[in-house]
C-alpha atoms as a PDB file:
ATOM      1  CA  UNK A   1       0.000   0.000   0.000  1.00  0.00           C
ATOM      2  CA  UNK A   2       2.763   2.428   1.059  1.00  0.00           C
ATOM      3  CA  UNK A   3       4.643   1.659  -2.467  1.00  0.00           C
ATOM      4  CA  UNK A   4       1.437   2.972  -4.247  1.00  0.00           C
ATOM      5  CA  UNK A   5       1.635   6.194  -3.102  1.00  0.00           C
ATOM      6  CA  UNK A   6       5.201   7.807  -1.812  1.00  0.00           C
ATOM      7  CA  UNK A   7       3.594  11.114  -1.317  1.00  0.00           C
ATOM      8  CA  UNK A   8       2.149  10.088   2.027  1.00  0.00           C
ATOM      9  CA  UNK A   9       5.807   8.719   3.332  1.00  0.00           C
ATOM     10  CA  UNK A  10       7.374  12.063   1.981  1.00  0.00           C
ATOM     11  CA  UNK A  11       6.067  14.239   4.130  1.00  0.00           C
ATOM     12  CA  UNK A  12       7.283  13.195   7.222  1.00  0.00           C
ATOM     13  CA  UNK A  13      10.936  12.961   5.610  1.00  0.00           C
ATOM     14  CA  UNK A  14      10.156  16.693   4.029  1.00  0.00           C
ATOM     15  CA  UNK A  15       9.374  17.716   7.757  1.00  0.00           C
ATOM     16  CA  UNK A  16      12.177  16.408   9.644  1.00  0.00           C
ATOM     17  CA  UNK A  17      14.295  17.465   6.965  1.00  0.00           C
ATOM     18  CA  UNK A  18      13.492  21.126   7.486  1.00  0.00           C
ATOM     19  CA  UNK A  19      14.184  20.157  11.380  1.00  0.00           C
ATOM     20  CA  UNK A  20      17.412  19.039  10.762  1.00  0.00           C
ATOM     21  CA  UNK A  21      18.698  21.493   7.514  1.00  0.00           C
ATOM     22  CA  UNK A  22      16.626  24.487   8.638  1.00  0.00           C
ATOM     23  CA  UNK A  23      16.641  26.965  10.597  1.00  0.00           C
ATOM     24  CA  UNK A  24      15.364  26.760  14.376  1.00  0.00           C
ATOM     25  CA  UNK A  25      13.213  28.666  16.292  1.00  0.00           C
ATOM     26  CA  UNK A  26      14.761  28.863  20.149  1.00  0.00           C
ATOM     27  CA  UNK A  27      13.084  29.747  23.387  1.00  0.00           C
ATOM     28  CA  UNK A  28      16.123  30.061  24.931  1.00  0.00           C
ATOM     29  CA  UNK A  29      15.950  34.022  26.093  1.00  0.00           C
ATOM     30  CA  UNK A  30      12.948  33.109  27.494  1.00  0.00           C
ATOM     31  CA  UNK A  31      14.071  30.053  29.866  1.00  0.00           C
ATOM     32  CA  UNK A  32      17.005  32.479  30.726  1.00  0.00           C
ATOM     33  CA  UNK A  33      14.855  34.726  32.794  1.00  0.00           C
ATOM     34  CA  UNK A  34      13.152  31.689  34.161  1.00  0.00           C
ATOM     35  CA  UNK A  35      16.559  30.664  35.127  1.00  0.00           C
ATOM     36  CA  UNK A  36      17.250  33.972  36.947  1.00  0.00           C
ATOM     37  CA  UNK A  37      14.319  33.958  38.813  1.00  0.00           C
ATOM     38  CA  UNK A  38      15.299  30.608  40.304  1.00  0.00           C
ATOM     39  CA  UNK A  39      18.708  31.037  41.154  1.00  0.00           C
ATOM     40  CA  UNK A  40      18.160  34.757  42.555  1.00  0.00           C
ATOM     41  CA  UNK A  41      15.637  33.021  45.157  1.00  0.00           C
ATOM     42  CA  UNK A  42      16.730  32.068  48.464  1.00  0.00           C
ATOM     43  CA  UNK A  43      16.839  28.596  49.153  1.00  0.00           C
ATOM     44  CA  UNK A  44      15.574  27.672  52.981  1.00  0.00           C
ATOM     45  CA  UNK A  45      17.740  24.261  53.396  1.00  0.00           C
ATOM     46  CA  UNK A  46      20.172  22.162  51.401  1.00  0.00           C
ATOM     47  CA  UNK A  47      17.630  19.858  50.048  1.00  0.00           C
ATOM     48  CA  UNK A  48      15.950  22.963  47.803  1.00  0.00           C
ATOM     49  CA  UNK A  49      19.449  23.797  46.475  1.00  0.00           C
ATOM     50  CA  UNK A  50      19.584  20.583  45.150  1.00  0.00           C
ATOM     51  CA  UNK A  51      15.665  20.757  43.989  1.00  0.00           C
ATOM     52  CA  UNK A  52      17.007  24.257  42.424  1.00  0.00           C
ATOM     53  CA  UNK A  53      20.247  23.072  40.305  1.00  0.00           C
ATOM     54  CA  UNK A  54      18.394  20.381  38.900  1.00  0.00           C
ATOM     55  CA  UNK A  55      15.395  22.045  37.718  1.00  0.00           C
ATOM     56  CA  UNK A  56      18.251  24.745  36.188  1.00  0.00           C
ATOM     57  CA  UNK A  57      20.386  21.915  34.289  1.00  0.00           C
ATOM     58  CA  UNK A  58      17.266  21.176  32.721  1.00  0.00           C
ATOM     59  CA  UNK A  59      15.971  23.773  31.790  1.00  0.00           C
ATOM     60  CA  UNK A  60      19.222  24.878  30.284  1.00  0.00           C
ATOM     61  CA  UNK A  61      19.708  21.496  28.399  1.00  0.00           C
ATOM     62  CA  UNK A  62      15.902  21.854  27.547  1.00  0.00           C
ATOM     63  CA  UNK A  63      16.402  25.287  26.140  1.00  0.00           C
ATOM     64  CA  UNK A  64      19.853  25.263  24.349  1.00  0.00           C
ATOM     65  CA  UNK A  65      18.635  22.036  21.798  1.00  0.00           C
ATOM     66  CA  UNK A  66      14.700  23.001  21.825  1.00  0.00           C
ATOM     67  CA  UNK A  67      13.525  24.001  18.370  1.00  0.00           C
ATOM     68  CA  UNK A  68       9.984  25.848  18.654  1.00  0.00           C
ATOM     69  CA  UNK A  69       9.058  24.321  14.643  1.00  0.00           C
ATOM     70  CA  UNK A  70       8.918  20.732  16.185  1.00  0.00           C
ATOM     71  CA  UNK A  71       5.477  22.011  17.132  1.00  0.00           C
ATOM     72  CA  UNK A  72       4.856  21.000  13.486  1.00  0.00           C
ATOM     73  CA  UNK A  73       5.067  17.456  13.892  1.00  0.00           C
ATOM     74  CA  UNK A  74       5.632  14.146  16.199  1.00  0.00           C
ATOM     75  CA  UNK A  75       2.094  13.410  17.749  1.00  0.00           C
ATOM     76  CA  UNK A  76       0.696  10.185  17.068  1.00  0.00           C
ATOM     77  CA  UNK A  77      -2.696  10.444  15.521  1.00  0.00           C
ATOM     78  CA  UNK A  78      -2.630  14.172  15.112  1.00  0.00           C
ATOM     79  CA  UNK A  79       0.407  15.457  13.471  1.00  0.00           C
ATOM     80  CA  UNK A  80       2.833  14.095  10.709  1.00  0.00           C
ATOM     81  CA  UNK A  81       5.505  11.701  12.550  1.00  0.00           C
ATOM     82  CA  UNK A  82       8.812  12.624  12.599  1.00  0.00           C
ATOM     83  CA  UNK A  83      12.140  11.329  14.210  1.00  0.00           C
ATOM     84  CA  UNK A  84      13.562  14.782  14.865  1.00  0.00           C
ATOM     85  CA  UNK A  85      10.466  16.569  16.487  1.00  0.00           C
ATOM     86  CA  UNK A  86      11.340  14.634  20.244  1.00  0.00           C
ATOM     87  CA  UNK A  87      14.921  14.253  19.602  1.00  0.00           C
ATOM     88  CA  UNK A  88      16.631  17.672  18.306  1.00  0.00           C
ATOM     89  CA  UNK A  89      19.733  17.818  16.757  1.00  0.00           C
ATOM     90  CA  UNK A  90      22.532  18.525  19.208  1.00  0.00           C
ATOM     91  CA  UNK A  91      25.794  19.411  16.714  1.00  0.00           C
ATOM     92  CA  UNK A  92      23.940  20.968  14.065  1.00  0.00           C
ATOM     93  CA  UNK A  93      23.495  19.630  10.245  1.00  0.00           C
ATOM     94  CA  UNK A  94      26.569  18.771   7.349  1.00  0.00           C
ATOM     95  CA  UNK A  95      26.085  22.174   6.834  1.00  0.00           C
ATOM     96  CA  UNK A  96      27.251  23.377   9.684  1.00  0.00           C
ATOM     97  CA  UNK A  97      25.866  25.254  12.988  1.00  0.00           C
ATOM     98  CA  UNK A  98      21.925  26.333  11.640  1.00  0.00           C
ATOM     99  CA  UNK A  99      20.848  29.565  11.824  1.00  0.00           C
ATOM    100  CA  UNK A 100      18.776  30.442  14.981  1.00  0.00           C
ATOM    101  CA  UNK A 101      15.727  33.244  15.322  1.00  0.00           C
ATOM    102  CA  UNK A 102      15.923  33.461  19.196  1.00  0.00           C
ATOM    103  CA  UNK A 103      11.815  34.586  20.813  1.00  0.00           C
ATOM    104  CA  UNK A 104      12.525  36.818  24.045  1.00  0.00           C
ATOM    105  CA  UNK A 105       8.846  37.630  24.646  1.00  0.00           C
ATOM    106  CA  UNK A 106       5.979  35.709  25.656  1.00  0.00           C
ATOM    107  CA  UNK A 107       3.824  38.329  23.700  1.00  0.00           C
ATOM    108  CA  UNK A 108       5.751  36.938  20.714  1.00  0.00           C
ATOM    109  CA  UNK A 109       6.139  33.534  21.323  1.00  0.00           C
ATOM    110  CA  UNK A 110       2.363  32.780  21.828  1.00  0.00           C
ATOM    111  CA  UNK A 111       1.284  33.539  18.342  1.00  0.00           C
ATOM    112  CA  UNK A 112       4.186  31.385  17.081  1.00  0.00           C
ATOM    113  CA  UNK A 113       3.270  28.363  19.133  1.00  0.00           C
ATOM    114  CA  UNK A 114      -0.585  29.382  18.101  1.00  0.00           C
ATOM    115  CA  UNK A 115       0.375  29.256  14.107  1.00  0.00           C
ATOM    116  CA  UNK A 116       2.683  26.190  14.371  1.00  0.00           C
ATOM    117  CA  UNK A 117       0.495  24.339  16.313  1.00  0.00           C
ATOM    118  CA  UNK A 118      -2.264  24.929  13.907  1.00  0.00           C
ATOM    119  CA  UNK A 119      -0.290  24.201  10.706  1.00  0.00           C
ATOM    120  CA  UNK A 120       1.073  21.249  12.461  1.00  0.00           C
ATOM    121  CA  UNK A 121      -2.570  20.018  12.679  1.00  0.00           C
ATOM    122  CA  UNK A 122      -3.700  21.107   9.002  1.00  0.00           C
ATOM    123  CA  UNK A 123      -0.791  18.887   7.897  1.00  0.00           C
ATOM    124  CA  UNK A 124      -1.249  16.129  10.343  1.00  0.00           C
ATOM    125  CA  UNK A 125      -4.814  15.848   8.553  1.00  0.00           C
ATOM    126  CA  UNK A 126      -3.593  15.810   5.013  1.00  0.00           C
ATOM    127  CA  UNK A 127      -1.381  13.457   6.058  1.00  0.00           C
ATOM    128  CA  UNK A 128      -3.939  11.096   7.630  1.00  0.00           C
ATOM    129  CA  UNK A 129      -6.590  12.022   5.267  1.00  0.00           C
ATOM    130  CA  UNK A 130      -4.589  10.326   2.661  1.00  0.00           C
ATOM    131  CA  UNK A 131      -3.689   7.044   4.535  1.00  0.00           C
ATOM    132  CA  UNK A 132      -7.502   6.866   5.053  1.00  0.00           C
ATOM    133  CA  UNK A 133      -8.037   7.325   1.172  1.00  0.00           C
ATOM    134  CA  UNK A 134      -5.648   4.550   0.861  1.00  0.00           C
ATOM    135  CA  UNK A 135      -7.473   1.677   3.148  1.00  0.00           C
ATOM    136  CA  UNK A 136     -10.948   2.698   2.055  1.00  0.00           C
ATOM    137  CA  UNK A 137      -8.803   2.262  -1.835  1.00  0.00           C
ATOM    138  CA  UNK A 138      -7.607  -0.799  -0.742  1.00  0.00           C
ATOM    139  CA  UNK A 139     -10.513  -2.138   0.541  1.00  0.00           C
ATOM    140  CA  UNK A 140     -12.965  -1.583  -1.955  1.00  0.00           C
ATOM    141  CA  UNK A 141     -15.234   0.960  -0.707  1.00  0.00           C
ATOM    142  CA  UNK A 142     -16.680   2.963   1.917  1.00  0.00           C
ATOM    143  CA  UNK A 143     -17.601   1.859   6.010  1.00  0.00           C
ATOM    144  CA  UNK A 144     -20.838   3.213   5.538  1.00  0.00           C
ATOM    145  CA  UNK A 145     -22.035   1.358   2.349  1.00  0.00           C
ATOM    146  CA  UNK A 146     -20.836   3.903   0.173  1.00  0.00           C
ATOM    147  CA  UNK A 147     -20.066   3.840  -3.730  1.00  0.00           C
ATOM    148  CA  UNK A 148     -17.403   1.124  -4.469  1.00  0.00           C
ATOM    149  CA  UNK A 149     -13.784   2.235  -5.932  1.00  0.00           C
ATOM    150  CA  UNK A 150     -15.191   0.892  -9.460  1.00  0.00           C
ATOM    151  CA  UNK A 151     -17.890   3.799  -9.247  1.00  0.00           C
ATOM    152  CA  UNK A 152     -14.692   6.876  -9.395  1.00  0.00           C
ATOM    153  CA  UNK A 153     -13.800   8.539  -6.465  1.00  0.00           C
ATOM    154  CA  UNK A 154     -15.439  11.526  -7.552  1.00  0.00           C
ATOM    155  CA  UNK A 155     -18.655  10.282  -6.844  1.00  0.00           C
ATOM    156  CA  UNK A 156     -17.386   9.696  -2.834  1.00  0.00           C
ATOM    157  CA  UNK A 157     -18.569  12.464  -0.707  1.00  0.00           C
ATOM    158  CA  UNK A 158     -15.039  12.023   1.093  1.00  0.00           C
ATOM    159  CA  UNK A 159     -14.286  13.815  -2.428  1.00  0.00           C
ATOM    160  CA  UNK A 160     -16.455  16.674  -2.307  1.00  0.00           C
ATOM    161  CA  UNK A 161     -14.638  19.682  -1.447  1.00  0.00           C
ATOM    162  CA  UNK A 162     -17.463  20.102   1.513  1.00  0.00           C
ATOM    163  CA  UNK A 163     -17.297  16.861   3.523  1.00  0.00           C
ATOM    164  CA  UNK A 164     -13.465  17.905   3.541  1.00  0.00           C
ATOM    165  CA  UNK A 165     -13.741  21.113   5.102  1.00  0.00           C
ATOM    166  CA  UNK A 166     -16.287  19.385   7.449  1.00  0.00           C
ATOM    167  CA  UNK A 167     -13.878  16.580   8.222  1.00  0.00           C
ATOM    168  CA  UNK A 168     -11.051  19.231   8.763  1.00  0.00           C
ATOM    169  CA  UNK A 169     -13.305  21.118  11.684  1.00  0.00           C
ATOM    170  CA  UNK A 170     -14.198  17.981  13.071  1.00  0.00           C
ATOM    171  CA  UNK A 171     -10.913  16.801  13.645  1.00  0.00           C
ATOM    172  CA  UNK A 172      -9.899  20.341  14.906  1.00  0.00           C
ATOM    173  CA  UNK A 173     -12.358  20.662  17.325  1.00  0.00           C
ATOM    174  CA  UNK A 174     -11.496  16.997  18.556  1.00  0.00           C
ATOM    175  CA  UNK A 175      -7.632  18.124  18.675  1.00  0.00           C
ATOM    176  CA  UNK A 176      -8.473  21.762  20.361  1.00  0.00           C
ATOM    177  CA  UNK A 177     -11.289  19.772  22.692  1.00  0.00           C
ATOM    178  CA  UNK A 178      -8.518  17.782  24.262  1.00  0.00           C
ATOM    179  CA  UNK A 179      -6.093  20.592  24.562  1.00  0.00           C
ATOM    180  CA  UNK A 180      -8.533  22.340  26.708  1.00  0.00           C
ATOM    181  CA  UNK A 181      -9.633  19.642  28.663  1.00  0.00           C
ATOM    182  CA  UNK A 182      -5.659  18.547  29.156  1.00  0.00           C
ATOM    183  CA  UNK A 183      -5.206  22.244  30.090  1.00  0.00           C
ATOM    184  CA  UNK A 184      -7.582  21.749  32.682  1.00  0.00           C
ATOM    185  CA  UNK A 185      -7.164  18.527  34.061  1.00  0.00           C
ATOM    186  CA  UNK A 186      -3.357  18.294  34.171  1.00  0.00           C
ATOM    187  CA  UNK A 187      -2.793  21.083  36.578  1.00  0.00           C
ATOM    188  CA  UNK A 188      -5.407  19.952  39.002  1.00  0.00           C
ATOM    189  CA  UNK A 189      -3.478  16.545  38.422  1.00  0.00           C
ATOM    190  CA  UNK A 190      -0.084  18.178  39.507  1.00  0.00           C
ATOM    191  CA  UNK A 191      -1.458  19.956  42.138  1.00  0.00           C
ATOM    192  CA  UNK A 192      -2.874  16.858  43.658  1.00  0.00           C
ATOM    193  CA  UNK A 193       0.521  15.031  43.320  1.00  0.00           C
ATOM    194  CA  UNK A 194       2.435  17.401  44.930  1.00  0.00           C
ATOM    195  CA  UNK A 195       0.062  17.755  48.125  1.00  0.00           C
ATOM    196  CA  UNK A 196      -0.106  14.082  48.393  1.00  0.00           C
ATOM    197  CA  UNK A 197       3.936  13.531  48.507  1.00  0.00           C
ATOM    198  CA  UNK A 198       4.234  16.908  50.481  1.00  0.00           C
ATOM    199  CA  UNK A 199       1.792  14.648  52.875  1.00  0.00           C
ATOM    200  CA  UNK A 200       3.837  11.186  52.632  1.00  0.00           C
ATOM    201  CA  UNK A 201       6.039  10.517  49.350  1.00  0.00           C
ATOM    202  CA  UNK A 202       4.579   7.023  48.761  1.00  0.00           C
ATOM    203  CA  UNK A 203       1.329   8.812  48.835  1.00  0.00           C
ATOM    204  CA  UNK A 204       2.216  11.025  45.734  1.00  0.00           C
ATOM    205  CA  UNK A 205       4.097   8.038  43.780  1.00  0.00           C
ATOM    206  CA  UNK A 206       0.886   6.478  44.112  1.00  0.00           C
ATOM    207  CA  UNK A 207      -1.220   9.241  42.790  1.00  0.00           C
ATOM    208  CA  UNK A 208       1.073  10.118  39.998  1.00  0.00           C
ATOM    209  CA  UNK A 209       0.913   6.115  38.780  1.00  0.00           C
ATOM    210  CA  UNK A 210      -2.915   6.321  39.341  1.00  0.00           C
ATOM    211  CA  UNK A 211      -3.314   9.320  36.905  1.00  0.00           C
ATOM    212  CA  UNK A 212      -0.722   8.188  34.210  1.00  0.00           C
ATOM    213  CA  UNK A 213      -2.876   4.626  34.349  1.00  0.00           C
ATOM    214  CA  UNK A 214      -6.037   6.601  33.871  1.00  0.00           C
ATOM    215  CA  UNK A 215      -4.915   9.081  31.429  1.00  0.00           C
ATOM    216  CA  UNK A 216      -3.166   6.046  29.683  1.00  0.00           C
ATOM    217  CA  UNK A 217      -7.087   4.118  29.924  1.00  0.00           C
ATOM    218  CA  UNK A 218      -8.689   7.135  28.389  1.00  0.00           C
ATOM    219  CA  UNK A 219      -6.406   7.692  25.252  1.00  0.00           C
ATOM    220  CA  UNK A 220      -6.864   4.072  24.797  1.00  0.00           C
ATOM    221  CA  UNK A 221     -10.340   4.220  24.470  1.00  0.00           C
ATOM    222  CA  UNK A 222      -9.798   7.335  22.199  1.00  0.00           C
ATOM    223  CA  UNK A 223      -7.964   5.824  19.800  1.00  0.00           C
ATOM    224  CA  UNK A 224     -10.108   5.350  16.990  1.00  0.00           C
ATOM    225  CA  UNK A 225     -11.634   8.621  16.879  1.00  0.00           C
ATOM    226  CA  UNK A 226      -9.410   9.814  14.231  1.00  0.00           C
ATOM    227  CA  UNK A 227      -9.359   6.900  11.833  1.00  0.00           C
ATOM    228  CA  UNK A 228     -13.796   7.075  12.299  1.00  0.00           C
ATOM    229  CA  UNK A 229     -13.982  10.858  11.368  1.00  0.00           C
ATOM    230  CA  UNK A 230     -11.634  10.287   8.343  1.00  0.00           C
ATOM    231  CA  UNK A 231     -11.766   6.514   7.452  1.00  0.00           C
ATOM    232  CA  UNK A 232     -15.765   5.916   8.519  1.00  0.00           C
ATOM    233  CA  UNK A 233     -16.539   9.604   7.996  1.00  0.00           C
ATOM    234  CA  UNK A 234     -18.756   9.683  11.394  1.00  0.00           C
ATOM    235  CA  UNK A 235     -19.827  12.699  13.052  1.00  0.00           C
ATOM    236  CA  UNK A 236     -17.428  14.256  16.203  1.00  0.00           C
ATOM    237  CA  UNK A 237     -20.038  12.525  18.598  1.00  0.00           C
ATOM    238  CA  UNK A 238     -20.833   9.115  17.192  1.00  0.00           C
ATOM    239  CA  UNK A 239     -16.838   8.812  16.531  1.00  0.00           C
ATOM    240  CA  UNK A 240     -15.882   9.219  20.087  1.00  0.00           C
ATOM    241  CA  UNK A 241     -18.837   6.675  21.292  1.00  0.00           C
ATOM    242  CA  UNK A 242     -17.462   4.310  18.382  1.00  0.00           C
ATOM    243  CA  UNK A 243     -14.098   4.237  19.419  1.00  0.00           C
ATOM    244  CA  UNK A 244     -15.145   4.033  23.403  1.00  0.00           C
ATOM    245  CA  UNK A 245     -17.067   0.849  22.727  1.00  0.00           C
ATOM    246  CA  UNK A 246     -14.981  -0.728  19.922  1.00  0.00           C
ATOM    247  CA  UNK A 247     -11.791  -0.221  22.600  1.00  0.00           C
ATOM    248  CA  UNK A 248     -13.978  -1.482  25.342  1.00  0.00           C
ATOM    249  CA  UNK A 249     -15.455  -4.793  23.298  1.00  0.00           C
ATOM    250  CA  UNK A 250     -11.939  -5.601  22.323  1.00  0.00           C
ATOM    251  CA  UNK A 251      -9.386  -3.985  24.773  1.00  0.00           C
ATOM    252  CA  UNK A 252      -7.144  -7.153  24.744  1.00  0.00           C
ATOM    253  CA  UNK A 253      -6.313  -6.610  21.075  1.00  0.00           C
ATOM    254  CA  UNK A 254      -6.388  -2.974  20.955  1.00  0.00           C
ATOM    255  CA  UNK A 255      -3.871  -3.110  24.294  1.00  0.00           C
ATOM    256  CA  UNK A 256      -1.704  -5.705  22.426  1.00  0.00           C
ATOM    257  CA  UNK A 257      -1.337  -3.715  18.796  1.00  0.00           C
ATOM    258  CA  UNK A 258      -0.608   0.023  20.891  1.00  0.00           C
ATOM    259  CA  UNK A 259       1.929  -2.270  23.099  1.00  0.00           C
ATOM    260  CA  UNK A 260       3.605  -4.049  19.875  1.00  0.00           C
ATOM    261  CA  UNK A 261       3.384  -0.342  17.863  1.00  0.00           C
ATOM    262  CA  UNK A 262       5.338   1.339  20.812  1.00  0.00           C
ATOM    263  CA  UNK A 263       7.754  -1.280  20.626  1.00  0.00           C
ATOM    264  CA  UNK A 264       8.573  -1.258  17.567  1.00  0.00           C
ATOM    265  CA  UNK A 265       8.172   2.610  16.901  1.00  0.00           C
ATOM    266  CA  UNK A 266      10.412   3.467  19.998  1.00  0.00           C
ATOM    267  CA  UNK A 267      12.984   0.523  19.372  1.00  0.00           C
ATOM    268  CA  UNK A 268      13.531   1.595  15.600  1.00  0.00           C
ATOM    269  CA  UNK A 269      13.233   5.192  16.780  1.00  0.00           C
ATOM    270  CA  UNK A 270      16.334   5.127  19.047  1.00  0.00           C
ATOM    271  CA  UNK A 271      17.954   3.333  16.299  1.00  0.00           C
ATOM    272  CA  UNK A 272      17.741   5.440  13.689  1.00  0.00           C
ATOM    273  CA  UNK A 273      18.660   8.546  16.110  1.00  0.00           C
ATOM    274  CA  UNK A 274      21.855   6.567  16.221  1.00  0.00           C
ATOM    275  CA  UNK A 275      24.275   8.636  13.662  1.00  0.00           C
ATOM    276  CA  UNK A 276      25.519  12.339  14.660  1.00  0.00           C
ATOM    277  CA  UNK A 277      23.114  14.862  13.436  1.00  0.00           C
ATOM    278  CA  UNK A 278      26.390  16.400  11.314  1.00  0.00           C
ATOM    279  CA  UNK A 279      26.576  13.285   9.254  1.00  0.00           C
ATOM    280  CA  UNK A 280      24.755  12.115   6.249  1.00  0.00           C
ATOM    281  CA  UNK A 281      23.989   8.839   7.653  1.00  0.00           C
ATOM    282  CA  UNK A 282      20.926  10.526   9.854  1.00  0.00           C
ATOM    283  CA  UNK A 283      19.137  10.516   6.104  1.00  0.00           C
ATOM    284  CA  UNK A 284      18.840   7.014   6.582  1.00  0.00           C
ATOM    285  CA  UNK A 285      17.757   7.109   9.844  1.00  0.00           C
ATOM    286  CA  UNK A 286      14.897  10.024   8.907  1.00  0.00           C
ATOM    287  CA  UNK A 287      13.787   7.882   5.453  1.00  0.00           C
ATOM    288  CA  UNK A 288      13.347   4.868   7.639  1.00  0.00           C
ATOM    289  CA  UNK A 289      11.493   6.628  10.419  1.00  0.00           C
ATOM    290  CA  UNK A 290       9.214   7.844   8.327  1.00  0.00           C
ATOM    291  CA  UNK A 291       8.180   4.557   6.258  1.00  0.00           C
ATOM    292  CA  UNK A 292       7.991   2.637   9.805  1.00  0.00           C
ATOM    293  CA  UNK A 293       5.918   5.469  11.266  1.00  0.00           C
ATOM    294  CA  UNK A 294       3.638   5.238   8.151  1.00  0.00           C
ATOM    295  CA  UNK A 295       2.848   1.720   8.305  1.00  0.00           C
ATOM    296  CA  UNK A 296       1.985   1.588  11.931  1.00  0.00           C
ATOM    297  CA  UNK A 297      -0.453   4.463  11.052  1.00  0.00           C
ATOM    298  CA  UNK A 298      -1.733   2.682   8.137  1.00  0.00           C
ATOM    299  CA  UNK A 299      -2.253  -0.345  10.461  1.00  0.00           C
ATOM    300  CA  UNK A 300      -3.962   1.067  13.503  1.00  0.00           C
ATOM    301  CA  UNK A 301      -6.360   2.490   9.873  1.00  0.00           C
ATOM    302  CA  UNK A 302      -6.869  -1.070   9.405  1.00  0.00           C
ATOM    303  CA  UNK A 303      -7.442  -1.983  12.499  1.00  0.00           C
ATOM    304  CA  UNK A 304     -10.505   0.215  12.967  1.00  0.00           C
ATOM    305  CA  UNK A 305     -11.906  -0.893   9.481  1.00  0.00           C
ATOM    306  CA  UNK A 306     -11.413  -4.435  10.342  1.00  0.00           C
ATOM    307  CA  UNK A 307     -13.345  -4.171  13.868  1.00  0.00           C
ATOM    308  CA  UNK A 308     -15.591  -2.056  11.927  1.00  0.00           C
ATOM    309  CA  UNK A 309     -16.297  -4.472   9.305  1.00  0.00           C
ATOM    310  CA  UNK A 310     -16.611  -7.288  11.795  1.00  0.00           C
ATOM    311  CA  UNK A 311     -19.262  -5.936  14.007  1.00  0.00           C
ATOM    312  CA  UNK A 312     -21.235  -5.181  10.614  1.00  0.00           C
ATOM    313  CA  UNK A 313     -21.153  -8.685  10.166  1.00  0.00           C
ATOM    314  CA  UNK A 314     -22.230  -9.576  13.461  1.00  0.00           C
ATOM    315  CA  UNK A 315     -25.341  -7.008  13.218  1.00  0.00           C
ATOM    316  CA  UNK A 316     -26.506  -8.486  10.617  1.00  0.00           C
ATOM    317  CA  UNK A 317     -26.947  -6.695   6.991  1.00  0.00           C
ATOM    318  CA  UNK A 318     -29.905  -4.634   8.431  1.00  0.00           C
ATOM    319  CA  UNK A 319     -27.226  -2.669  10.827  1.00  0.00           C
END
């Protein structure tokens, strides 16, 4: 499927090469006054000067090799994958030391983040908008008892310039939904944590594990959302509900293909991150990336139309 159309493996190797040729967009100026703030604060006993140094040697390390256009890509599901998004170049390209546009303002850096973020998403969709044009292709036709490929593609409503503006909001407003709800929930989250160990450490281990394993339960259950608004072409709504019950009814399997995916993903990731970011061998390392990360997109696409197809089947024709 992949070797039928190259276009959709391209553009993660077009984004991370623009991440590793291009130039970079650092926060640094910004952490810097962070930074100062810390270390001009009394600390009240050794143990906070510890606390204090550590949070500063990362943030340093965080803010010298940050690069504000990995915004673009690198969430699963969402965004175009790329290798160099999570893991930014540390000694620069063959071409030398990139050039760097340093933000010193909040005032400016908000819009940035704002406009990558939402480019990042436009892209992610094309991106995934074509995988699903490839299963439904390879398949034969459409989840909902649509017009078969034989029929033209023009005749899909998945064609029509409409129900692809439509599918564009929808998976926006899914994207910006969880932003806001992760902008309100994590905080609470943290806050929680941190009373809990300031009452007994073991206390806020405990909490912290509790959240990841619900967080990690909910995104599980989320995970066909995506492939139903673009692959089944369901409404916002019924695509969430889908995906809860189809991850529910078969959490075993859908557990066991994220597990395997991670593996591999993460295994072949650190892999190809391997070379020096100065030699040309990191090519290989970005062209492989991005036909791995492809076909485990493409599969958790088939994955959906397969449970889809198979709980058709078991509803009888009527359904």
């Amino acid at each position: 499927m992949l070797s039928q159309n190259l276009l959709v493996v391209a553009l993660p190797v077009v984004l991370d090469l623009v991440l590793w040729l291009g130039p970079r967009v650092s926060v640094w100026p910004l952490l810097q006054d962070v930074i100062k703030l810390l270390t001009s604060q009394p600390a009240a006993d050794p143990e906070m000067v510890g606390q204090v140094e550590q949070a500063v040697t990362l943030l340093e390390q965080f803010g010298k090799q940050f690069n504000l256009l990995s915004v673009l890509g690198g969430v699963p599901m969402f965004q175009v994958p790329s290798l160099l998004a999570r893991r930014a170049p540390v000694t620069g390209s063959p071409f030398g030391a990139p050039r760097v546009f340093s933000l010193s303002s909040t005032l400016v850096l908000i819009p940035w983040w704002g406009v990558l973020a939402l480019v990042g998403l436009v892209l992610g969709f094309l991106y995934l908008n074509e995988i699903a044009h490839q299963v439904r292709d390879a398949q034969g036709g459409d989840l909902g008892g649509g017009p078969v490929r034989g029929e033209g593609r023009r005749q899909e409503n998945d064609d029509s310039l409409r129900a692809g503006v439509w599918k564009l909001l929808r998976f926006l407003a899914f994207a910006f939904g969880l932003m806001v709800i992760g902008s309100l929930i994590l905080p609470f989250w943290i806050l929680m944590v941190a009373l809990g160990t300031a009452i007994a450490q073991p206390l806020g281990i405990l909490m912290w594990v509790g959240g990841v394993g619900m967080l990690s339960y909910a995104a599980l259950h989320l995970l066909f959302v995506i492939p139903g608004l673009l692959l089944g072409g369901r409404r916002l709504l019924r695509a969430i509900s889908e995906s809860v019950i189809l991850s529910h009814v078969s959490l075993s399997s859908v557990f066991g293909f994220v597990l395997l995916a991670v593996v591999i993903y993460e295994g072949l990731g650190y892999a190809w991150a391997l070379p020096s970011s100065d030699s040309w061998a990191m090519l290989i390392g970005i062209v492989g990336n991005a036909f791995v990360a492809t076909g485990l997109t493409v599969a958790a696409f088939v994955f959906y139309r397969d449970r889809v197809l198979v709980g058709r089947r078991l509803m009888g024709p009527g359904e």
